[in-house]
Structures are given as structure tokens and as C-alpha cells.
Protein backbone atom coordinates (compact mmCIF):
# COMPACT_ATOMS: atom_id res chain seq x y z
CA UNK A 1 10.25 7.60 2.06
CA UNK A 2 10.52 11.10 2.91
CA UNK A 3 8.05 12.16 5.28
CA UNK A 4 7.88 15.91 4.83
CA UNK A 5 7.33 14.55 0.88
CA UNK A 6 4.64 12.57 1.88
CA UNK A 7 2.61 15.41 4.01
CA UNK A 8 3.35 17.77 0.99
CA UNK A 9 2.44 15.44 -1.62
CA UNK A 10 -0.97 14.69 0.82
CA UNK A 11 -2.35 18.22 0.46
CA UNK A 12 -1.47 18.39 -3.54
CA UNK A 13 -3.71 15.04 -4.49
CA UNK A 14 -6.16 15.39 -1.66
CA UNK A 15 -6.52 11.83 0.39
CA UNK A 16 -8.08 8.90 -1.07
CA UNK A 17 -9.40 5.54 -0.60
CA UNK A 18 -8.14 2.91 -3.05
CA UNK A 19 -11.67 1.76 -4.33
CA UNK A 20 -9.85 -0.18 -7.10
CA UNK A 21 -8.41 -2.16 -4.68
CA UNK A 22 -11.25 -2.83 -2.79
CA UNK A 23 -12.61 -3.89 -5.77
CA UNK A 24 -9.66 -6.27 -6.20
CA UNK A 25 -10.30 -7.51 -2.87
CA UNK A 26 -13.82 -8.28 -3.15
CA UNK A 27 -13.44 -10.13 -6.23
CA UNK A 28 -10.64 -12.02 -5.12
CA UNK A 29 -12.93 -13.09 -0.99
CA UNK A 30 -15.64 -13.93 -3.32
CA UNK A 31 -13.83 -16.17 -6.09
CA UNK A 32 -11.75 -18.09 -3.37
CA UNK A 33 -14.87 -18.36 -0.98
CA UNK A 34 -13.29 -15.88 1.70
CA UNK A 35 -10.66 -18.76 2.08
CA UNK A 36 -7.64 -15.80 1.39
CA UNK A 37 -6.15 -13.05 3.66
CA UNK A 38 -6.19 -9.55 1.93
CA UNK A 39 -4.88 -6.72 3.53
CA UNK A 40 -5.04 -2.94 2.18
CA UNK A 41 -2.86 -0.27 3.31
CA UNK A 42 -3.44 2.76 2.45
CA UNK A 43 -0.51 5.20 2.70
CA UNK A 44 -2.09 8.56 1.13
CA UNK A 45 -4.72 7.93 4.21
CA UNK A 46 -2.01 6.49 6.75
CA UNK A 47 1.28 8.00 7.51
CA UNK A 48 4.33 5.97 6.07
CA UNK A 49 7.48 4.87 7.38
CA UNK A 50 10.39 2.48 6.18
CA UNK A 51 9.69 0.76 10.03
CA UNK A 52 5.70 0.69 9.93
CA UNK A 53 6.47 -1.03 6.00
CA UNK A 54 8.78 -3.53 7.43
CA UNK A 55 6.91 -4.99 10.14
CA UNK A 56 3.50 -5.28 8.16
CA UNK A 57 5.45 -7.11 5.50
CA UNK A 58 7.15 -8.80 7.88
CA UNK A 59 4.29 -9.81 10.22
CA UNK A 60 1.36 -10.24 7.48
CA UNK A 61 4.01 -12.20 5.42
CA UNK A 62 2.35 -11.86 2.25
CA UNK A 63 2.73 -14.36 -1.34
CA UNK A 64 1.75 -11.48 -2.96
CA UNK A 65 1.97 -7.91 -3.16
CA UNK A 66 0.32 -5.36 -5.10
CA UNK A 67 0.79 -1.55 -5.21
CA UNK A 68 -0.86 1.15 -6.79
CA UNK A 69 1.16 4.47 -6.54
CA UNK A 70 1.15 8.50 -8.14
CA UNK A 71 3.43 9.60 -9.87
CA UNK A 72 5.69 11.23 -7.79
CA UNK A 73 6.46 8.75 -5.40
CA UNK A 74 7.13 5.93 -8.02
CA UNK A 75 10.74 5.77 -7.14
CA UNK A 76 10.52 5.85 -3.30
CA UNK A 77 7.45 2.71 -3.62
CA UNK A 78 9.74 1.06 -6.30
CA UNK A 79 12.67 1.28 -3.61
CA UNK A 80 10.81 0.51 -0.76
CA UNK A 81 9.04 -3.04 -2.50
CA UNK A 82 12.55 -4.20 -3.79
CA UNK A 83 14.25 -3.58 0.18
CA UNK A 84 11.48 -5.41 1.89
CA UNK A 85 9.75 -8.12 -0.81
């Protein structure tokens, strides 16, 4: 993902938290008795890069993943899933 993008596309939709997915994640703790590992990463809030992607995928090694995204960065989060999952 392009950086300079990101920042740009950070001031034109404002930065939010992914309640929905915190939703998601409270459903799922409760439902499997807080026997599951959930992690949220929030990348409107958090700066992105290819690297910082890589080694959370890498190191949380995840059976699933989930990703909401806007719009405009539907390619680069398409792109970036397929490389690394």
C-alpha cells in the first residue's frame, strides 16, 4: 500500500474504530467461552506497511482472517490478503 494514499485517504474519511468488528469479536469470546485469540488491527487508526502486515500475519498466524475495507483501497487490501494469506 501506498503510504502517501493512506495519509490522504486518512484526512478524507476521518479515523475510525471498527465497532463492527468489535462486535464480531465479542460475540465470537463469548460463544467460544474466551477459549479463541482475536486480534483487530486497525489500519485507518494505525499506519500501514507491506512489512508491519507481514509479520503480524506471520507472528499471530491466524486460521482466519477477516477485513473490512473503503472503497478506495479495495484493490491494495485485496492485493495485500492474497500476498500474505
Amino acid at each position: 500500500m501506498n503510504i502517501e494514499k493512506e495519509e490522504e485517504r486518512n484526512k478524507e474519511f476521518g479515523k475510525y474504530h471498527q465497532i463492527s468488528l468489535m462486535y464480531i469479536e465479542s460475540y465470537l469470546k463469548k460463544r467460544f467461552k474466551y477459549k479463541i485469540n482475536i486480534k483487530i488491527v486497525d489500519y485507518s487508526v494505525e499506519s500501514f506497511s507491506d512489512i508491519k502486515f507481514e509479520n503480524l500475519i506471520k507472528d499471530f498466524n491466524p486460521h482466519i482472517v477477516g477485513t473490512t475495507t473503503f472503497t478506495p483501497t479495495i484493490i491494495d487490501t485485496k492485493k495485500a490478503l492474497e500476498k500474505r494469506c
